[in-house]
PDB file of N, CA and C in Angstrom:
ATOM      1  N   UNK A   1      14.218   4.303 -15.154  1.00  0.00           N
ATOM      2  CA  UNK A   1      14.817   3.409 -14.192  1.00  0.00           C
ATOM      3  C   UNK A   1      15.301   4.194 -12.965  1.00  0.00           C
ATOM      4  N   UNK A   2      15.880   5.562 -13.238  1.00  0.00           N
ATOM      5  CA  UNK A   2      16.448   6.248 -12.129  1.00  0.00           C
ATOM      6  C   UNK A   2      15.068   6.718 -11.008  1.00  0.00           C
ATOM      7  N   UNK A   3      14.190   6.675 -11.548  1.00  0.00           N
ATOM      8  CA  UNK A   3      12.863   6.641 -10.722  1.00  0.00           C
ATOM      9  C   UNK A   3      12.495   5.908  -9.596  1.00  0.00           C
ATOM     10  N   UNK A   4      12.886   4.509 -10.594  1.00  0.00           N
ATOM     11  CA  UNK A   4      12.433   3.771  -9.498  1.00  0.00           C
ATOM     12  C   UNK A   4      13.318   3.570  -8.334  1.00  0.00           C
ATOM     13  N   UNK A   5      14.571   3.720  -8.960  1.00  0.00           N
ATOM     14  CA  UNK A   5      15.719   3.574  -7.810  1.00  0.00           C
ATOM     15  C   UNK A   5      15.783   4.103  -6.797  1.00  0.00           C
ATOM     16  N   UNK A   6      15.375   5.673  -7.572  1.00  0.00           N
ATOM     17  CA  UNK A   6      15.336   7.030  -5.918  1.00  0.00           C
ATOM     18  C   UNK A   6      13.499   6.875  -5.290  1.00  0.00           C
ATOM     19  N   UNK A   7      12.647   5.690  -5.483  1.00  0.00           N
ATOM     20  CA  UNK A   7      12.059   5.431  -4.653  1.00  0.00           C
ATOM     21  C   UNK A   7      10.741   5.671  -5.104  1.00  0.00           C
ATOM     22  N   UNK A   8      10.192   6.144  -6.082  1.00  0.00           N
ATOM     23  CA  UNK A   8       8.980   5.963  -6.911  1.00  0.00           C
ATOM     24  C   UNK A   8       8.287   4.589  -6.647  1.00  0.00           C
ATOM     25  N   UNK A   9       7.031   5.663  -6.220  1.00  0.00           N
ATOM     26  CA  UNK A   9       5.576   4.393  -6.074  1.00  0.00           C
ATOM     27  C   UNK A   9       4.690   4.378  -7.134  1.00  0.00           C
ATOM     28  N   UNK A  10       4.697   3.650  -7.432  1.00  0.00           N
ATOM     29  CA  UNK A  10       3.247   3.279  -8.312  1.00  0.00           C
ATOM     30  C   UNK A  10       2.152   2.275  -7.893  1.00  0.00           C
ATOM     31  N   UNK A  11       1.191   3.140  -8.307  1.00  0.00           N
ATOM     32  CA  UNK A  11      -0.024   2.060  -7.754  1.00  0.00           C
ATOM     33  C   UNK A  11      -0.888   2.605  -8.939  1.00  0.00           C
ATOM     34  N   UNK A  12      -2.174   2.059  -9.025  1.00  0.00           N
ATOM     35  CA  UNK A  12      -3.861   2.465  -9.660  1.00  0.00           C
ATOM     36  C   UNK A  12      -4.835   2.057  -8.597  1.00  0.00           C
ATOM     37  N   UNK A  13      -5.900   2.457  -9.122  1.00  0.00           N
ATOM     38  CA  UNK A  13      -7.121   2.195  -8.757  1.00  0.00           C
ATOM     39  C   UNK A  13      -8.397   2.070  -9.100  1.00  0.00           C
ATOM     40  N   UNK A  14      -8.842   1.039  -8.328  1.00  0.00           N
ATOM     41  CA  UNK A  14     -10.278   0.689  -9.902  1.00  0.00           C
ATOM     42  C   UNK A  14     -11.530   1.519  -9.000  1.00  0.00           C
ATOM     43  N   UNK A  15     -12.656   1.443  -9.724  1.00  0.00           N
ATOM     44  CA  UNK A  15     -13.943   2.043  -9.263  1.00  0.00           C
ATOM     45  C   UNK A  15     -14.315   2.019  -8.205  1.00  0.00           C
ATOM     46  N   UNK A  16     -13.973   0.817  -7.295  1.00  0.00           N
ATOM     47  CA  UNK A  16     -14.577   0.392  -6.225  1.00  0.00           C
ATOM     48  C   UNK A  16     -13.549   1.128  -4.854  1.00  0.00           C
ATOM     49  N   UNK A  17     -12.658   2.112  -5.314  1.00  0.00           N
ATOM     50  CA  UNK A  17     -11.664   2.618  -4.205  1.00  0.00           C
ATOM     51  C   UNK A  17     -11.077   1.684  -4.018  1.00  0.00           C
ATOM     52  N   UNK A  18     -10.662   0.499  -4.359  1.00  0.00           N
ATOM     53  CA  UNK A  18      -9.312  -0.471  -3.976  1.00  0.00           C
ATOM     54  C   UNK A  18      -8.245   0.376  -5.003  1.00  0.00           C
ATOM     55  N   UNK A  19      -6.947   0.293  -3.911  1.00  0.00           N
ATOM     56  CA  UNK A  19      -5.633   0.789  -4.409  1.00  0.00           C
ATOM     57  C   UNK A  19      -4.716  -0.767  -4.745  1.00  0.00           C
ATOM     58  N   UNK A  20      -4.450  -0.587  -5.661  1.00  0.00           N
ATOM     59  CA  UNK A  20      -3.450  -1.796  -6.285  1.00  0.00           C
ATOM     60  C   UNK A  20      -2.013  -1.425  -6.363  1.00  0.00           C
ATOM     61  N   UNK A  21      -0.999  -2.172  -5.854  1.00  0.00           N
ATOM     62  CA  UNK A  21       0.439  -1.735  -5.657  1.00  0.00           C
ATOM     63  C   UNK A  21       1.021  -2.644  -5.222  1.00  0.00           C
ATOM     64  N   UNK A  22       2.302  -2.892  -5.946  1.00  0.00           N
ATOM     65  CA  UNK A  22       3.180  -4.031  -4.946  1.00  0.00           C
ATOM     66  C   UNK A  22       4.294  -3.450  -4.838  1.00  0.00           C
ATOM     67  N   UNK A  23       4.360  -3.725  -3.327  1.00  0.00           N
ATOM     68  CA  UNK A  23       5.007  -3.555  -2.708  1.00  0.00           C
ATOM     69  C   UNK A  23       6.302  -4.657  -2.015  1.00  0.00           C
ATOM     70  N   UNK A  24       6.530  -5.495  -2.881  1.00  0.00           N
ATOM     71  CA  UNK A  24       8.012  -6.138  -3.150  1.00  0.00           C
ATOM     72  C   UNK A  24       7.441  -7.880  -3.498  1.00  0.00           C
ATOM     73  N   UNK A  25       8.444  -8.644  -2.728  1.00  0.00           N
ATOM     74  CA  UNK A  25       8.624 -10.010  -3.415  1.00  0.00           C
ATOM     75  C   UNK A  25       8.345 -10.934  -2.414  1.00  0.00           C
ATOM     76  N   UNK A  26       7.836 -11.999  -2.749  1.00  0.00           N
ATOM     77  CA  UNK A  26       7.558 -13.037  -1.474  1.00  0.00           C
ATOM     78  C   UNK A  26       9.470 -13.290  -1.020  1.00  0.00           C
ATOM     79  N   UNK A  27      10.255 -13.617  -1.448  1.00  0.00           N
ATOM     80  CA  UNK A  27      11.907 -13.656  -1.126  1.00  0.00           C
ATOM     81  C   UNK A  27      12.289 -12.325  -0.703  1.00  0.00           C
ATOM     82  N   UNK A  28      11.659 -11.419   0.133  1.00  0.00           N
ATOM     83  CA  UNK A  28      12.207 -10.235   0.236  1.00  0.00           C
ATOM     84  C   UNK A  28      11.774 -10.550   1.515  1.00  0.00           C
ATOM     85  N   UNK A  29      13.038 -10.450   2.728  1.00  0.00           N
ATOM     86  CA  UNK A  29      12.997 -10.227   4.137  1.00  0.00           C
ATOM     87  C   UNK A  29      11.850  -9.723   4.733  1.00  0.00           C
ATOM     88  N   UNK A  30      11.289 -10.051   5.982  1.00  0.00           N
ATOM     89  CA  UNK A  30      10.029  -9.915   6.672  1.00  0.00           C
ATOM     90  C   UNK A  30      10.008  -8.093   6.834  1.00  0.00           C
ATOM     91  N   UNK A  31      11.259  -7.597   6.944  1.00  0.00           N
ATOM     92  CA  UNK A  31      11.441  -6.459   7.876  1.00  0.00           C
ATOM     93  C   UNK A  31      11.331  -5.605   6.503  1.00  0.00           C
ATOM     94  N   UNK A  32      12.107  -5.670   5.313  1.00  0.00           N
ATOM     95  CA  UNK A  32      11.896  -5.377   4.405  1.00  0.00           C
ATOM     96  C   UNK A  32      10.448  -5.328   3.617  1.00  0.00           C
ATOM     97  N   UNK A  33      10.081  -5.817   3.816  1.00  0.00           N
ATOM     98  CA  UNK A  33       8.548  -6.216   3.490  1.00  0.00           C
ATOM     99  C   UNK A  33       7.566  -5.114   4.333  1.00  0.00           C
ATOM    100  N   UNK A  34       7.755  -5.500   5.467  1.00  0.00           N
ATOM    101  CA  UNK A  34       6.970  -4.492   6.212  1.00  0.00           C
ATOM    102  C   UNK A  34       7.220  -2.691   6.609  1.00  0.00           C
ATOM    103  N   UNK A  35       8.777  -2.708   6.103  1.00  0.00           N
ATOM    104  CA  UNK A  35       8.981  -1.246   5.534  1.00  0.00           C
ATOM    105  C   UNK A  35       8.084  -0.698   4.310  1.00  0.00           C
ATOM    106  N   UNK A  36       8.428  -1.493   3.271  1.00  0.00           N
ATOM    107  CA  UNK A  36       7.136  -1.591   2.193  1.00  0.00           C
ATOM    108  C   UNK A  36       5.848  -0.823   2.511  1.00  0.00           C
ATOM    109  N   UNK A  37       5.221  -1.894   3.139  1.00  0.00           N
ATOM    110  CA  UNK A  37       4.143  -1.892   3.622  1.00  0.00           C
ATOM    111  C   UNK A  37       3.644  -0.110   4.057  1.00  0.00           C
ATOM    112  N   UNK A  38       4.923  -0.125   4.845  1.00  0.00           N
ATOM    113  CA  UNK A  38       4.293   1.280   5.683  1.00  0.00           C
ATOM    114  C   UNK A  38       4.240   2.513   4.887  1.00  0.00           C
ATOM    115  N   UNK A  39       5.682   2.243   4.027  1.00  0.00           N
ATOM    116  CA  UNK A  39       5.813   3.386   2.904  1.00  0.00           C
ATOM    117  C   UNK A  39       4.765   4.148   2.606  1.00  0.00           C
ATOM    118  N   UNK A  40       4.316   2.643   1.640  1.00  0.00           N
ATOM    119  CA  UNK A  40       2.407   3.355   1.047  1.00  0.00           C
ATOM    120  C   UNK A  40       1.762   3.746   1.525  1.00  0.00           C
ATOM    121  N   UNK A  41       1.418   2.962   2.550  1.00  0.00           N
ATOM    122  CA  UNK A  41       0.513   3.717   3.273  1.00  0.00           C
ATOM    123  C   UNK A  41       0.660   5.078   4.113  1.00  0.00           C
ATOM    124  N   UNK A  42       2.271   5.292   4.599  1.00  0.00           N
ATOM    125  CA  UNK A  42       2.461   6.786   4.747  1.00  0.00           C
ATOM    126  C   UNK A  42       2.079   7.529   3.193  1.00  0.00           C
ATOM    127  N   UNK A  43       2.251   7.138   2.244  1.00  0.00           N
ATOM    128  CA  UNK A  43       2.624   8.063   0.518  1.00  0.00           C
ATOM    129  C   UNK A  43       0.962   8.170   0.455  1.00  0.00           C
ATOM    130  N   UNK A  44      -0.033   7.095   0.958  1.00  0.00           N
ATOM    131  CA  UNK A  44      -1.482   7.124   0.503  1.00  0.00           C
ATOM    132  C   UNK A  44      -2.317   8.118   1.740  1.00  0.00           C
ATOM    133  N   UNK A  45      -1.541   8.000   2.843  1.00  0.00           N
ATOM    134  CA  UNK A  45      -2.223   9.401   3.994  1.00  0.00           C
ATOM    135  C   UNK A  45      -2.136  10.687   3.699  1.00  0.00           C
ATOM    136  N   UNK A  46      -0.684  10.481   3.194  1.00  0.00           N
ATOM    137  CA  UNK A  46       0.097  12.028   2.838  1.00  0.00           C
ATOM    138  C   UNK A  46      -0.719  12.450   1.542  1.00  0.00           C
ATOM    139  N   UNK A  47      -1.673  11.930   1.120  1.00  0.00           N
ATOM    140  CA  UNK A  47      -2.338  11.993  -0.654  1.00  0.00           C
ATOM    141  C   UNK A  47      -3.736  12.495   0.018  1.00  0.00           C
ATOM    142  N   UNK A  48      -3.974  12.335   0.894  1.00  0.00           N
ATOM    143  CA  UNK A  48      -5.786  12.952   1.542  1.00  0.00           C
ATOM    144  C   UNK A  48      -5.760  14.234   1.048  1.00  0.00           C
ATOM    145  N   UNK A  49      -6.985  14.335   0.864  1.00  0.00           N
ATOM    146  CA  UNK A  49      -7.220  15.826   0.271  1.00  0.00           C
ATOM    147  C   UNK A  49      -7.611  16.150   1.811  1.00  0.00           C
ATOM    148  N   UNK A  50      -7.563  17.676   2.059  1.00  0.00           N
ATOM    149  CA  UNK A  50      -7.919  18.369   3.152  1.00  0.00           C
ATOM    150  C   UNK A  50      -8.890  18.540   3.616  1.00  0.00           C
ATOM    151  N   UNK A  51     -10.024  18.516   2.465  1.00  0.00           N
ATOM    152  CA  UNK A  51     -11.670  18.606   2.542  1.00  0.00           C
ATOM    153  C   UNK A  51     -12.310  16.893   2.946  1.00  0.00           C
ATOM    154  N   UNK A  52     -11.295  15.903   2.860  1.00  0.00           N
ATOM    155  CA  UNK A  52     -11.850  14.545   3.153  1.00  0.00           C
ATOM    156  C   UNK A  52     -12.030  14.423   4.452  1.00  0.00           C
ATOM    157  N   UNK A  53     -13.550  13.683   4.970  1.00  0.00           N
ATOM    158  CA  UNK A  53     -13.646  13.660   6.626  1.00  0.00           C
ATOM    159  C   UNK A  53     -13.822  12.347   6.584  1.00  0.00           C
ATOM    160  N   UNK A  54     -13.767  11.925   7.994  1.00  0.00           N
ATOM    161  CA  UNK A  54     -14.162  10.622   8.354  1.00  0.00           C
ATOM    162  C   UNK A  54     -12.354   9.491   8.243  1.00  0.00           C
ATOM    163  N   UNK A  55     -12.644   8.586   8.572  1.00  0.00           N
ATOM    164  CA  UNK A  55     -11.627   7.585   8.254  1.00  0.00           C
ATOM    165  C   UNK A  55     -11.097   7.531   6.485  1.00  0.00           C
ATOM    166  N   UNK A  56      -9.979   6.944   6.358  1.00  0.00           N
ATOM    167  CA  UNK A  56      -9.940   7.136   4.656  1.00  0.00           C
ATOM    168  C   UNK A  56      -9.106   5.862   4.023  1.00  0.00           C
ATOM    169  N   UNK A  57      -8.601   5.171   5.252  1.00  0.00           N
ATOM    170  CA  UNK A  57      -8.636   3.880   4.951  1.00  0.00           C
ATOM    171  C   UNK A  57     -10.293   2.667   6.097  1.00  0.00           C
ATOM    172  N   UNK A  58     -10.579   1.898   5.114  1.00  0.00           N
ATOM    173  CA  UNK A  58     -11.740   0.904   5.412  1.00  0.00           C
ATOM    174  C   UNK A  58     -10.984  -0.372   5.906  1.00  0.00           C
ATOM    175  N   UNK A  59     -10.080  -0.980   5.166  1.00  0.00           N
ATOM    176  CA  UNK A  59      -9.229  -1.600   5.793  1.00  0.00           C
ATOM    177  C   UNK A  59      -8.554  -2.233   4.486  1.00  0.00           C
ATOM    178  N   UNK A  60      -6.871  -2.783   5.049  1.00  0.00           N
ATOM    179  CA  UNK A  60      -5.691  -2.756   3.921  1.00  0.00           C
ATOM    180  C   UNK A  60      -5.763  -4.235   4.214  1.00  0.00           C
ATOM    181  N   UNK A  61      -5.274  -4.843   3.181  1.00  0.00           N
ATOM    182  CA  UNK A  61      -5.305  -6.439   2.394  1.00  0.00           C
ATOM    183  C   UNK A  61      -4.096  -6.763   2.173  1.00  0.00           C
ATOM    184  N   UNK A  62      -3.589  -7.477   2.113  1.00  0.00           N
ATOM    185  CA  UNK A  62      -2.008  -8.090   1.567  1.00  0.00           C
ATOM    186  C   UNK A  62      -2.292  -9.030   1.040  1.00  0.00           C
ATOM    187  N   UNK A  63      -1.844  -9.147  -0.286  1.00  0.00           N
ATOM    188  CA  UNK A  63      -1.967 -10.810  -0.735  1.00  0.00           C
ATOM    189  C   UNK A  63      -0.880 -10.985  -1.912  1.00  0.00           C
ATOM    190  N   UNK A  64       0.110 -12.187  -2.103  1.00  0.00           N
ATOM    191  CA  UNK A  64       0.372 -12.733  -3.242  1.00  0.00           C
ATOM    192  C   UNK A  64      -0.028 -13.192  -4.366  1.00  0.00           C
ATOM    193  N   UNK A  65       0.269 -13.478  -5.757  1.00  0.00           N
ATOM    194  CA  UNK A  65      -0.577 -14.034  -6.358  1.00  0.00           C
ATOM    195  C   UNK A  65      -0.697 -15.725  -6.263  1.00  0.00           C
ATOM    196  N   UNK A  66      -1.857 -15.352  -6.693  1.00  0.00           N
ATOM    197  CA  UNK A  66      -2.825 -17.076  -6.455  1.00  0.00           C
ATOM    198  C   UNK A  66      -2.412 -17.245  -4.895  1.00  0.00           C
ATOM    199  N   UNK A  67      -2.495 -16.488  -4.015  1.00  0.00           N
ATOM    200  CA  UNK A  67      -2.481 -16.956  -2.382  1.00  0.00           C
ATOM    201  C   UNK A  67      -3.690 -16.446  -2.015  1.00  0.00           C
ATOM    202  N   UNK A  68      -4.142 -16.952  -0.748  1.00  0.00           N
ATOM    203  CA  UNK A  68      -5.230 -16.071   0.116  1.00  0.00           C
ATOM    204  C   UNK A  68      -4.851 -14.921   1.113  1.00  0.00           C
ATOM    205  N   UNK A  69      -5.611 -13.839   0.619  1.00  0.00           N
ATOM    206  CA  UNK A  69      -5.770 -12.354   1.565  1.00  0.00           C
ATOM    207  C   UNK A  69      -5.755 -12.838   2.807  1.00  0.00           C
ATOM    208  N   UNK A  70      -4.617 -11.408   3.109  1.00  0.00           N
ATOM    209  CA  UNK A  70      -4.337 -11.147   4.285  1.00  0.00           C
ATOM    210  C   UNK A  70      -4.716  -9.827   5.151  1.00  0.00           C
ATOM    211  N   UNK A  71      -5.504  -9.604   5.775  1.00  0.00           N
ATOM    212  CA  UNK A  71      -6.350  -8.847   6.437  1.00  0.00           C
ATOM    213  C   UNK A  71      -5.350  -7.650   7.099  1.00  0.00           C
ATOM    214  N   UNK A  72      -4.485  -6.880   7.276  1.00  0.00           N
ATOM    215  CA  UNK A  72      -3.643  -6.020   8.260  1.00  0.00           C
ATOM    216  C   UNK A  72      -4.468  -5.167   8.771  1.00  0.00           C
ATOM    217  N   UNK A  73      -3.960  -5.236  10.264  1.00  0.00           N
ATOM    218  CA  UNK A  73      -4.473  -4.195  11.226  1.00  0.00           C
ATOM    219  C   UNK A  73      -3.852  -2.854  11.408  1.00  0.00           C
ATOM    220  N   UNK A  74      -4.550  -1.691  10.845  1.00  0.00           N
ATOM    221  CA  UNK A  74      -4.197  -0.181  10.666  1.00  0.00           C
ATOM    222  C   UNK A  74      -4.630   0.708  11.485  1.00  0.00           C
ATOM    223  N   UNK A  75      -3.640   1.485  12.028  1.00  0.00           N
ATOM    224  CA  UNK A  75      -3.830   2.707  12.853  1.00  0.00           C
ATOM    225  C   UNK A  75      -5.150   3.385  11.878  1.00  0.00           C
ATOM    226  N   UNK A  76      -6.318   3.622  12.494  1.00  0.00           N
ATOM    227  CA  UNK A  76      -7.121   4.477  11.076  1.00  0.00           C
ATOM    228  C   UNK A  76      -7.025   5.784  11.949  1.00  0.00           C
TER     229      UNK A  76
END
């Protein structure tokens, strides 16, 4: 529990390179939410290996469950 408190991410990932992670609650403030958001994706840049070229995100998705995807626009 003290993990998660001091700020531990968890995510997986299946075959196809999609990263799976949530990153909070539909009742969780817009601003809050989009801190979220950036976290990972700073924690998933900061994870590039050195030898990787090219772009390394294709593009990031947001979605709730049982809602429809949401497309976000990323600095690549």
């Amino acid at each position: 529990m003290r993990e998660y408190v001091a700020g531990k991410i968890e995510f997986r990932n299946d075959s196809g390179g999609n990263i799976h992670c949530i990153v909070g609650k539909v009742s969780f403030e817009t601003t809050k939410l989009v801190d979220n958001i950036n976290a990972m994706i700073g924690q998933i840049r900061k994870m590039k290996p050195a030898t990787s070229k090219g772009h390394y995100f294709k593009k990031v998705v947001i979605k709730a469950t049982m809602t429809p995807a949401v497309q976000l626009v990323v600095q690549l």
